[in-house]
Protein backbone atom coordinates (compact mmCIF):
# COMPACT_ATOMS: atom_id res chain seq x y z
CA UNK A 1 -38.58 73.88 -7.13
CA UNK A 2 -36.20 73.15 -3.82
CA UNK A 3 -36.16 69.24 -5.37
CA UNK A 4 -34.67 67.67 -8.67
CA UNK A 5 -37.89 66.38 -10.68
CA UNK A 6 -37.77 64.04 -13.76
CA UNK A 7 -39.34 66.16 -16.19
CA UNK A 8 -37.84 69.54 -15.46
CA UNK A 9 -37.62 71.60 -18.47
CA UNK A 10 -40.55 70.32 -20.15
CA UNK A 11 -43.83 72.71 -20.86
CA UNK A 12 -47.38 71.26 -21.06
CA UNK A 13 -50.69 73.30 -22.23
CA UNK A 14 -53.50 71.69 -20.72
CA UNK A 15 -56.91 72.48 -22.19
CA UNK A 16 -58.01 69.54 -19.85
CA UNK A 17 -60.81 69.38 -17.21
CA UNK A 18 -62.47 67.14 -14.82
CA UNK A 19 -60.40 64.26 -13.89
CA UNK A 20 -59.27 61.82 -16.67
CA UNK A 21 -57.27 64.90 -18.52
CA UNK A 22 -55.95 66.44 -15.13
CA UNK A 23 -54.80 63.55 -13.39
CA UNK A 24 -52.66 62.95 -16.87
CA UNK A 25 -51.63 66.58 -16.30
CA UNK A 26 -51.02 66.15 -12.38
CA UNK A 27 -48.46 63.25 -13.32
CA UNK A 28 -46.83 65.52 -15.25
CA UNK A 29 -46.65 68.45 -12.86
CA UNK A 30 -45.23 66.95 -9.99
CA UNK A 31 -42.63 65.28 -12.15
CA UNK A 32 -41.24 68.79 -12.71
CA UNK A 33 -43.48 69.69 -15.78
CA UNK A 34 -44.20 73.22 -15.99
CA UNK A 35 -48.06 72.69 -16.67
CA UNK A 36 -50.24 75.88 -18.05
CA UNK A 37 -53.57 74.80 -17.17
CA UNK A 38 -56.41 76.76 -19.42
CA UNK A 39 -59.37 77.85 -18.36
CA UNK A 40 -62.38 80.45 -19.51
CA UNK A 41 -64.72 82.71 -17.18
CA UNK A 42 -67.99 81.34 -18.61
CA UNK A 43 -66.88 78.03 -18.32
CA UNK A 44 -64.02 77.10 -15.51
CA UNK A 45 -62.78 73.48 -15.01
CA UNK A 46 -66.45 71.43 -13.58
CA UNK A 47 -64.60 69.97 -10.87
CA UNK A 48 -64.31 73.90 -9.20
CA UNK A 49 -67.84 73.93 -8.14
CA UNK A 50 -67.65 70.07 -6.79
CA UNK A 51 -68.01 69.31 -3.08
CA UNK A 52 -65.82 68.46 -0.88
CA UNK A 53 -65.82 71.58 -0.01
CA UNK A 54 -64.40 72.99 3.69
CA UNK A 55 -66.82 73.97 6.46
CA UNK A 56 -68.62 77.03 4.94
CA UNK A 57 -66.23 78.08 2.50
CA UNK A 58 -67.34 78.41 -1.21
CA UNK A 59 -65.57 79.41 -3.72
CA UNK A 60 -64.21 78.28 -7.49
CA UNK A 61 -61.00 77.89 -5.48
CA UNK A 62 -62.07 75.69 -2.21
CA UNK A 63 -63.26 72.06 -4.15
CA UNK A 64 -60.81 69.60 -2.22
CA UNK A 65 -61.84 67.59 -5.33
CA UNK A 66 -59.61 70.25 -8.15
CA UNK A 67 -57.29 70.69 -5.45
CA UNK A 68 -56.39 67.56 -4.90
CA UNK A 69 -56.14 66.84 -8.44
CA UNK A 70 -54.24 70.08 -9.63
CA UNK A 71 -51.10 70.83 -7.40
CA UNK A 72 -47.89 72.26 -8.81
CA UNK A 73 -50.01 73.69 -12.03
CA UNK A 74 -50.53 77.17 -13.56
CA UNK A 75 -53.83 78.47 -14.49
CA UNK A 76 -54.72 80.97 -16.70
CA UNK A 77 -57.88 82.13 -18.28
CA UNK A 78 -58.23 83.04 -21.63
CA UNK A 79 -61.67 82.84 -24.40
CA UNK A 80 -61.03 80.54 -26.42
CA UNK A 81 -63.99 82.06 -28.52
CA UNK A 82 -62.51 84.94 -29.28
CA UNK A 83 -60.04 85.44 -32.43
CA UNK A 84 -57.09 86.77 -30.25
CA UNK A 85 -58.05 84.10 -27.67
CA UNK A 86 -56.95 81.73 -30.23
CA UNK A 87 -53.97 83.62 -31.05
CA UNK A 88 -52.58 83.79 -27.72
CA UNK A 89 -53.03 79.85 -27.68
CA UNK A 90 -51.33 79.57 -30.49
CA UNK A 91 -48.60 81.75 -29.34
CA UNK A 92 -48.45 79.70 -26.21
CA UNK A 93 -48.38 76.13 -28.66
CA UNK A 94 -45.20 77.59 -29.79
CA UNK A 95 -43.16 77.65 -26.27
CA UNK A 96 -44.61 74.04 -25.21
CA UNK A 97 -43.80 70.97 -25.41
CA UNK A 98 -46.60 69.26 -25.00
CA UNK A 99 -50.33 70.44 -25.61
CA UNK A 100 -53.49 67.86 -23.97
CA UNK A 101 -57.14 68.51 -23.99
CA UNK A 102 -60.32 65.96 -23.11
CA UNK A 103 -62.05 67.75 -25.65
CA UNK A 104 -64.66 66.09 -27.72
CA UNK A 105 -62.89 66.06 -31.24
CA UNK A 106 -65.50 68.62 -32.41
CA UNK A 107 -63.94 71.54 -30.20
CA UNK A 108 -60.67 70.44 -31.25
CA UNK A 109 -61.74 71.22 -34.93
CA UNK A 110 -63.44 74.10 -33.88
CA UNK A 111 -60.30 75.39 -32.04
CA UNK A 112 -57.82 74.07 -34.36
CA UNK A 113 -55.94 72.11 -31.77
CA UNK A 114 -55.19 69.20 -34.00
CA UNK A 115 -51.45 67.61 -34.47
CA UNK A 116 -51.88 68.74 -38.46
CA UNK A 117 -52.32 72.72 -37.52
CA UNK A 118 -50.26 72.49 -34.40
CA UNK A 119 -47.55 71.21 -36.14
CA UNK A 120 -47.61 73.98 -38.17
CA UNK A 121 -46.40 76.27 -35.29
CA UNK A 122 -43.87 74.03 -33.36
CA UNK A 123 -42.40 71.21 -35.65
CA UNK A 124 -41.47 68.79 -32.96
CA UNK A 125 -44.74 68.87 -30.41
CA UNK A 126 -46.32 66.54 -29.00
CA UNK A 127 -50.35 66.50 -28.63
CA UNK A 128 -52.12 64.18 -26.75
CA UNK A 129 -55.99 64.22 -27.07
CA UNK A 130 -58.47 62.25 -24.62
CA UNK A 131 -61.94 61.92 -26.32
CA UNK A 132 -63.97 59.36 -24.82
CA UNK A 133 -64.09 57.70 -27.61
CA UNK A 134 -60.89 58.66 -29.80
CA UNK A 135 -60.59 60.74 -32.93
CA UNK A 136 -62.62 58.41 -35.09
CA UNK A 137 -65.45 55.39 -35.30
CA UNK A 138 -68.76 56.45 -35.81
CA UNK A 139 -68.77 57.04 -31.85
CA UNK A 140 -66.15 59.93 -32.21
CA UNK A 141 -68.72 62.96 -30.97
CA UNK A 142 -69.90 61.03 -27.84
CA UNK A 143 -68.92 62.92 -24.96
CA UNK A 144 -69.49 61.58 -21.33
CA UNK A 145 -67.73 60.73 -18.00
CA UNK A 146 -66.02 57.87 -15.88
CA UNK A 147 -69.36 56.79 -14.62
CA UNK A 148 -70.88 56.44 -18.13
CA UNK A 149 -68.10 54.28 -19.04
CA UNK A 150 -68.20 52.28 -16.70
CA UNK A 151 -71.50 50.64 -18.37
CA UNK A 152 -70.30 51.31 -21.84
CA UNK A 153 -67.37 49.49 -21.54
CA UNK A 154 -68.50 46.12 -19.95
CA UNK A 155 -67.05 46.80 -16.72
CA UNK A 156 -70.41 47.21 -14.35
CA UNK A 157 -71.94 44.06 -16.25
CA UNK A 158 -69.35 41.81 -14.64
CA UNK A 159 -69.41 43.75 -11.40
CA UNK A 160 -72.38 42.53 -8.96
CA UNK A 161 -73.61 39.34 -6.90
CA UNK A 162 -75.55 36.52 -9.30
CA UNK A 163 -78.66 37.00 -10.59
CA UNK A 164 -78.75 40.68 -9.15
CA UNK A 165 -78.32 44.45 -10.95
CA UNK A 166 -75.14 44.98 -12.11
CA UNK A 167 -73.13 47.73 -10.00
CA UNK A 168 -69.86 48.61 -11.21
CA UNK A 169 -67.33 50.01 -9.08
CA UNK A 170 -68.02 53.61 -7.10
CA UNK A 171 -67.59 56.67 -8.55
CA UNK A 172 -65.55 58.12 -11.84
CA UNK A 173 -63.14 54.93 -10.85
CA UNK A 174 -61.87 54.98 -15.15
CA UNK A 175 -61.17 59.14 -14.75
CA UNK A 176 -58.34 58.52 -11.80
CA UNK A 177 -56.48 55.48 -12.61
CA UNK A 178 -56.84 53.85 -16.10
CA UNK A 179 -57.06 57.05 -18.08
CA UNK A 180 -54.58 58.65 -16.74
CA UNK A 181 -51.87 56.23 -16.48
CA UNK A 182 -52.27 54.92 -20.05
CA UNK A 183 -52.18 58.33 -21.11
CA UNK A 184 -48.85 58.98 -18.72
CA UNK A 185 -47.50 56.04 -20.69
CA UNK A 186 -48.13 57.20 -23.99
CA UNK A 187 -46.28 60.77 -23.00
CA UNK A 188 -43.39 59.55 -21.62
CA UNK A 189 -43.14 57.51 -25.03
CA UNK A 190 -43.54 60.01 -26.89
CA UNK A 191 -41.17 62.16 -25.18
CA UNK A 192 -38.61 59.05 -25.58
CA UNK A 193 -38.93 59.03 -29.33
CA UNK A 194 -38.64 62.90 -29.61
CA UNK A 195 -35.56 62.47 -27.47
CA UNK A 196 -34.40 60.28 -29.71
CA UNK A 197 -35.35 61.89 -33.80
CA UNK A 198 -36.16 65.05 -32.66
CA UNK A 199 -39.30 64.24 -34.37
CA UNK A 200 -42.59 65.38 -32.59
CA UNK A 201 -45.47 62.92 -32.01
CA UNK A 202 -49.81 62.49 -32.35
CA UNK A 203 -51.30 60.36 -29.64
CA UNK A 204 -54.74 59.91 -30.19
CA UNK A 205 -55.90 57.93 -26.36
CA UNK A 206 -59.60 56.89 -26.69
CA UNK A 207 -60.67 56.86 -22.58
CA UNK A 208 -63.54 53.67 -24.05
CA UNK A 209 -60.73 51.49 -25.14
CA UNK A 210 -58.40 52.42 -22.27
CA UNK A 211 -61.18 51.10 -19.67
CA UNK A 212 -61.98 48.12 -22.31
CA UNK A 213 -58.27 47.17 -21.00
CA UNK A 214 -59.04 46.59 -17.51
CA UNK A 215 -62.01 44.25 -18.38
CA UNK A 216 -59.32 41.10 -17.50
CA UNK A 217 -60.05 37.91 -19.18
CA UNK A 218 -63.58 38.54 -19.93
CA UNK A 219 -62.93 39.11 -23.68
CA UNK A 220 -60.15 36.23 -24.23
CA UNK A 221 -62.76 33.85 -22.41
CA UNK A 222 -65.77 34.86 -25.18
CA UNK A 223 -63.42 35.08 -28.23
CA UNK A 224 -61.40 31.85 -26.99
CA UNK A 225 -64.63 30.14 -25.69
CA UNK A 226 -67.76 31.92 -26.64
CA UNK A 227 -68.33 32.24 -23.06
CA UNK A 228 -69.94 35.53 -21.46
CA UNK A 229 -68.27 35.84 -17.82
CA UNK A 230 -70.78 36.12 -15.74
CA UNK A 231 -71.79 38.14 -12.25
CA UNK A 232 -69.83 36.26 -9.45
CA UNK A 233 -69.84 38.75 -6.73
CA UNK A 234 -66.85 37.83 -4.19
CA UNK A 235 -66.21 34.56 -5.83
CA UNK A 236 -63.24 33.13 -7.69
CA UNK A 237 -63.62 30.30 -10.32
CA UNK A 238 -59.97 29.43 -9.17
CA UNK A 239 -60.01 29.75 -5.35
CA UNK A 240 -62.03 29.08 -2.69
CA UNK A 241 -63.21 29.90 -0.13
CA UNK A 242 -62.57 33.38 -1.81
CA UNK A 243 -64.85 36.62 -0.74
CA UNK A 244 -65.33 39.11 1.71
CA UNK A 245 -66.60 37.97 5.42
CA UNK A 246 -68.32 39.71 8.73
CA UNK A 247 -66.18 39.92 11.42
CA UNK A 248 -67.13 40.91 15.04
CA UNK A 249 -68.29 44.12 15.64
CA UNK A 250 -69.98 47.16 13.60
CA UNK A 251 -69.05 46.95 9.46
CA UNK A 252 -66.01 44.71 10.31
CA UNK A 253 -64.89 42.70 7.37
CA UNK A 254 -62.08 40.66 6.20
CA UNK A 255 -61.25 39.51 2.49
CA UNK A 256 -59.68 35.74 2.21
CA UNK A 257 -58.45 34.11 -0.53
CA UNK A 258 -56.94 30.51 -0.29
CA UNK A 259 -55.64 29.77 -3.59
CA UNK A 260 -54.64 25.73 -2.91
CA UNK A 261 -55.28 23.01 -1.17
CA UNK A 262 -52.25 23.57 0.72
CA UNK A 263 -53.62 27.05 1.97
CA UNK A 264 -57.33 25.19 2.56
CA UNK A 265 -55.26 23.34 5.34
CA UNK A 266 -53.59 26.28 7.03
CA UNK A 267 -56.48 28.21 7.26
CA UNK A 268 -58.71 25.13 9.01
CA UNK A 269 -55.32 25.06 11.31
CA UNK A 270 -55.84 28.92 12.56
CA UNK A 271 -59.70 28.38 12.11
CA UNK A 272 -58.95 25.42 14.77
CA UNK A 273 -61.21 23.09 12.52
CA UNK A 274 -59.57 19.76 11.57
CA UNK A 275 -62.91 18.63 10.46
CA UNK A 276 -63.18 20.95 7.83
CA UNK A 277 -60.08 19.63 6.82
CA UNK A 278 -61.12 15.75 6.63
CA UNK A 279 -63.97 16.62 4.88
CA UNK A 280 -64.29 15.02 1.48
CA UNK A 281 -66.21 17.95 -0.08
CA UNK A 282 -63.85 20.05 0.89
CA UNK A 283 -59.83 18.53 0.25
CA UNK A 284 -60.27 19.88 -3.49
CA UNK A 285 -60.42 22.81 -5.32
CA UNK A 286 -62.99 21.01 -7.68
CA UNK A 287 -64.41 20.40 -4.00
CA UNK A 288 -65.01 23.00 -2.42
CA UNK A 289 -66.38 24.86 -5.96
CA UNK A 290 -68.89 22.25 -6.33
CA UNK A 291 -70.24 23.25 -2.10
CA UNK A 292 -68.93 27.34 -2.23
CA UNK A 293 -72.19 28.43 -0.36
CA UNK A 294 -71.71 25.42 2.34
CA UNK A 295 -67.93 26.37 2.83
CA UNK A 296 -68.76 29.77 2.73
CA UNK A 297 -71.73 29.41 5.85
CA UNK A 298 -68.99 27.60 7.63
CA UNK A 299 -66.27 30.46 7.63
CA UNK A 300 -68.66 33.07 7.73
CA UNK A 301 -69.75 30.95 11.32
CA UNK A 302 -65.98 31.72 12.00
CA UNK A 303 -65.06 34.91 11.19
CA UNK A 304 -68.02 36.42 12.93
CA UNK A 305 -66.56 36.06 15.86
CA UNK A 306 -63.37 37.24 15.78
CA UNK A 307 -62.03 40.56 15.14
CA UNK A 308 -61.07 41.76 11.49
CA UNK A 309 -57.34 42.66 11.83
CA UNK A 310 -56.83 40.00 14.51
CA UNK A 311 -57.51 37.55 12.19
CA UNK A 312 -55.96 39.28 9.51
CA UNK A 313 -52.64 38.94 10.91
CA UNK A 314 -53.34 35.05 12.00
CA UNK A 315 -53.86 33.91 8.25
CA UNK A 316 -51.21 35.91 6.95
CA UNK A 317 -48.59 34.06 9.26
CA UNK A 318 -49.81 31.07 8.11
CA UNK A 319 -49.54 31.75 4.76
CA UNK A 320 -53.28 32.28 3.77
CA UNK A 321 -54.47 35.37 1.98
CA UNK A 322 -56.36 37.77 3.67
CA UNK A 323 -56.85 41.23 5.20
CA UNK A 324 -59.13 43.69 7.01
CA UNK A 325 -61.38 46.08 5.10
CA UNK A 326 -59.92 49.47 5.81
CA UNK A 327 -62.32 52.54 5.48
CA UNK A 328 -61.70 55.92 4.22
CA UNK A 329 -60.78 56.95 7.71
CA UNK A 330 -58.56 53.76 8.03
CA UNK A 331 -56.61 54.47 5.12
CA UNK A 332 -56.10 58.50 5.80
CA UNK A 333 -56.06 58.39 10.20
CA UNK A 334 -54.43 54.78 10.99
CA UNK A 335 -53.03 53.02 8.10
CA UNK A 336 -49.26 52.65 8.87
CA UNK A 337 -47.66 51.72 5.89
CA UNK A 338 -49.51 54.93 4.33
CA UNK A 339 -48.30 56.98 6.94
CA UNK A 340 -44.81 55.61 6.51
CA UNK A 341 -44.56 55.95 2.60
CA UNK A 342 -46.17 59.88 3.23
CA UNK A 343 -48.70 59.20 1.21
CA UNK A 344 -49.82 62.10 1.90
CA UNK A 345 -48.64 65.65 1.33
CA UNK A 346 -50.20 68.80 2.70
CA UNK A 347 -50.17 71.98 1.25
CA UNK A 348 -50.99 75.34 2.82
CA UNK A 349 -53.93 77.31 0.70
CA UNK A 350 -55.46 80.60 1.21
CA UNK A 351 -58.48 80.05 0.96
CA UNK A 352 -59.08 76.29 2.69
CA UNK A 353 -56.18 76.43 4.93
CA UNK A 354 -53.64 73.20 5.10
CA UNK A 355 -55.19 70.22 2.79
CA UNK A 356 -53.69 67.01 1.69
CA UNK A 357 -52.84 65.86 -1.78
CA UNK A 358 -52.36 62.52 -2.85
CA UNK A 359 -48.89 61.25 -3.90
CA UNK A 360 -48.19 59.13 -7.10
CA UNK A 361 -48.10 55.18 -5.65
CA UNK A 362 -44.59 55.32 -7.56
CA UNK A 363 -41.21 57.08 -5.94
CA UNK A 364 -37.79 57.68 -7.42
CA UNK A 365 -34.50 57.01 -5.34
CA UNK A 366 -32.98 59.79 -6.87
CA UNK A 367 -35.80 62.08 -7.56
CA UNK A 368 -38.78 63.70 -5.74
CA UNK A 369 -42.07 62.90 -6.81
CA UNK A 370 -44.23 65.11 -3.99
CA UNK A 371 -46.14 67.91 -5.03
CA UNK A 372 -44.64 71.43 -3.72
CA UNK A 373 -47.40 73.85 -4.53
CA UNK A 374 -51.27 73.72 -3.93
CA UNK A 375 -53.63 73.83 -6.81
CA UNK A 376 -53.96 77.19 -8.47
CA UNK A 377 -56.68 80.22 -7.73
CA UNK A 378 -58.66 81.21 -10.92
CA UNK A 379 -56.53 82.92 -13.37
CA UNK A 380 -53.83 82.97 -10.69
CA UNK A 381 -50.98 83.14 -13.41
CA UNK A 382 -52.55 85.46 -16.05
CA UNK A 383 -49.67 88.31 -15.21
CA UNK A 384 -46.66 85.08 -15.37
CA UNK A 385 -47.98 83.71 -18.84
CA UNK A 386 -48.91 86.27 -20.82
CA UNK A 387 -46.43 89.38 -19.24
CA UNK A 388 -43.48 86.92 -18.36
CA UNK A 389 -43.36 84.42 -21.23
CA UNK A 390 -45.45 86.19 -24.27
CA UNK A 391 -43.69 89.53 -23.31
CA UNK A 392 -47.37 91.19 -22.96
CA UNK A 393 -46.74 94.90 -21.31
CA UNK A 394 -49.71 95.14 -18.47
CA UNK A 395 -51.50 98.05 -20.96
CA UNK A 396 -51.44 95.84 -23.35
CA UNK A 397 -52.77 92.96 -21.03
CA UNK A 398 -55.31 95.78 -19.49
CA UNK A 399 -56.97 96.19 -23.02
CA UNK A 400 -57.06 92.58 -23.43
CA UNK A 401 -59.30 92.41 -20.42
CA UNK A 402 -61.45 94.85 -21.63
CA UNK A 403 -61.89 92.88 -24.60
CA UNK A 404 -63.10 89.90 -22.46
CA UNK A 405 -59.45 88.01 -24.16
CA UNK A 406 -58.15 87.90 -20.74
CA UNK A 407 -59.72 87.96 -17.25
């Protein structure tokens, strides 16, 4: 691989799709996992026939989407629906280390991919499965996405300005961060206790329960209070002012949050407003809470004029939260500290050209965590999988394709 990488050594089968399951099995991958990534003709990973796509280019190969998710994997393709196509998974159970799937628990039955029958073939594996609602409850067949659990979970009813729709945050936003790092976690755990007995391991990650963690304090405050948080928008029940403000020009914005009274002074020093300051409504937390949309009128008066990262950079000297809204074209074109962690790594592909990939937000001093190849072409490994590591001679693999096993 040209770089050391923590998890050398270490074989995953990923019967995984979309984006919750793969960006579990991306973590592992550019750690130095040798990742087998499954796949099936009639039904190839969704995220393939996503946009973004490049210029005219279409293909199950040009989705930026899978590619940016799926770098430094192996795919094969293989029907699972098929008798042999269940043996060869099996065969391939018994030279891993680790088998994941997303599956909804009634294709894992179906396929026979649970910890009881895969234990059967290698003693000390490790399965992870990612239902969307875990192995059991009464909700155990409910299949769904990110988006869907966003609702489901509580999430978009706290999201959204008072007395308006909820909104929740954009996008699959549980599928690339929550799920996948809890379910990182619960590997690497795994892996530590195998290390240690020798002893294999069942993780059974429900994606509900792993967004139901990133709800914050809104379930201590009902079962400690009986209180229902409600819709606050921008605003803080601890700080103020605390929200997003217009700045001067075009979709210019700036987020501030003063968290004391001691940073309510500072910012009415760069705000040049001493009157602010010696106002009684205003000297308090309890204060300025009681008169948020009065203070809030007054620094939006303020920040209007000014420019976002101007201002920015003011408060910040002086102590006071705050910074300029980047955009997507911020973040990737101008954002320096990006540019200076490489954030980014770009990866030449045949079919798309040079793309980027992102990089974990973690790094090792001793190890690389960048990803060295792009994202796999369909069934781009078939001949390395079943000819290299099950031994398969190519007439033998040749028949197999016949069969519709293989593609």
């Amino acid at each position: 691989m040209g770089q050391s990488k923590a998890l050398q050594g270490i074989r995953v089968l990923d019967f995984t799709w979309v984006a919750a399951g793969p960006g579990t099995t991306k973590l592992l991958a550019i750690n130095g996992a040798e990742v087998i990534k499954v796949e099936s003709q009639q039904r190839l990973d969704t995220v393939r026939g996503l946009a973004p796509k490049v210029g005219d280019q279409v293909s199950p190969n040009t989705s930026l989407y899978f590619n940016n998710m799926n770098p430094d994997k192996n795919c094969i393709l293989l029907d699972m629906n098929t008798s042999k196509g269940l043996e060869f998974a099996r065969r391939l159970v018994a030279i891993s280390d680790i088998v994941i799937s997303n599956f909804s628990p009634r294709a894992v039955d179906k396929w026979g991919l649970d910890y009881d029958s895969l234990k059967r073939i290698r003693e000390d594996i490790i399965v992870i499965h990612m239902p969307v609602m875990g192995l059991s409850g009464p909700r155990r067949h409910y299949a769904g996405f990110g988006s869907g659990l966003k609702g489901i979970t509580g999430l978009s009813t706290l999201m959204g300005f008072e007395g308006t729709i909820p909104v929740g945050p954009q996008g699959t936003y549980p599928d690339f961060g929550l799920n996948p790092s809890h379910a990182m976690t619960a590997v690497m755990a795994a892996l530590h206790y195998r290390h240690r007995t020798g002893r294999g391991q069942s993780i059974d990650l429900s994606q509900y329960e792993s967004v139901v963690n990133s709800t914050g304090t809104a379930i201590l405050e009902y079962t400690a209070n009986g209180r229902v948080t409600p819709r606050r928008g921008n605003k803080n029940p601890h700080m103020a002012p605390h929200g997003v403000y217009p700045c001067a020009g075009e979709e210019q914005w700036i987020a501030i949050a003063v968290e004391d009274d001691a940073a309510w002074t500072r910012l009415c020093e760069v705000a040049e407003q001493p009157q602010w300051a010696a106002d009684v409504r205003f000297t308090t937390l309890i204060g300025r809470q009681g008169h948020v949309d009065e203070l809030d009128n007054l620094v939006v008066d303020w920040t209007r004029t000014k420019g976002a990262e101007t201002l920015a950079i003011a408060l910040q000297k002086a102590g006071v939260g705050a910074y300029k809204l980047l955009t997507v074209e911020d973040l990737f074109e101008h954002d320096e500290q990006m540019r200076a962690r490489e954030h980014y790594t770009w990866l030449d592909h045949p079919e798309i050209g040079s793309a980027p990939v992102d990089n974990p937000g973690f790094r090792f001093d001793k190890l690389s965590t960048k990803p060295q190849r792009r994202a796999p072409l369909v069934g781009e490994h078939n001949d390395y999988v079943f000819h290299e590591l099950l031994g398969l001679t190519y007439d033998e693999m040749n028949e197999l394709i016949l069969e519709g096993v293989f593609y």
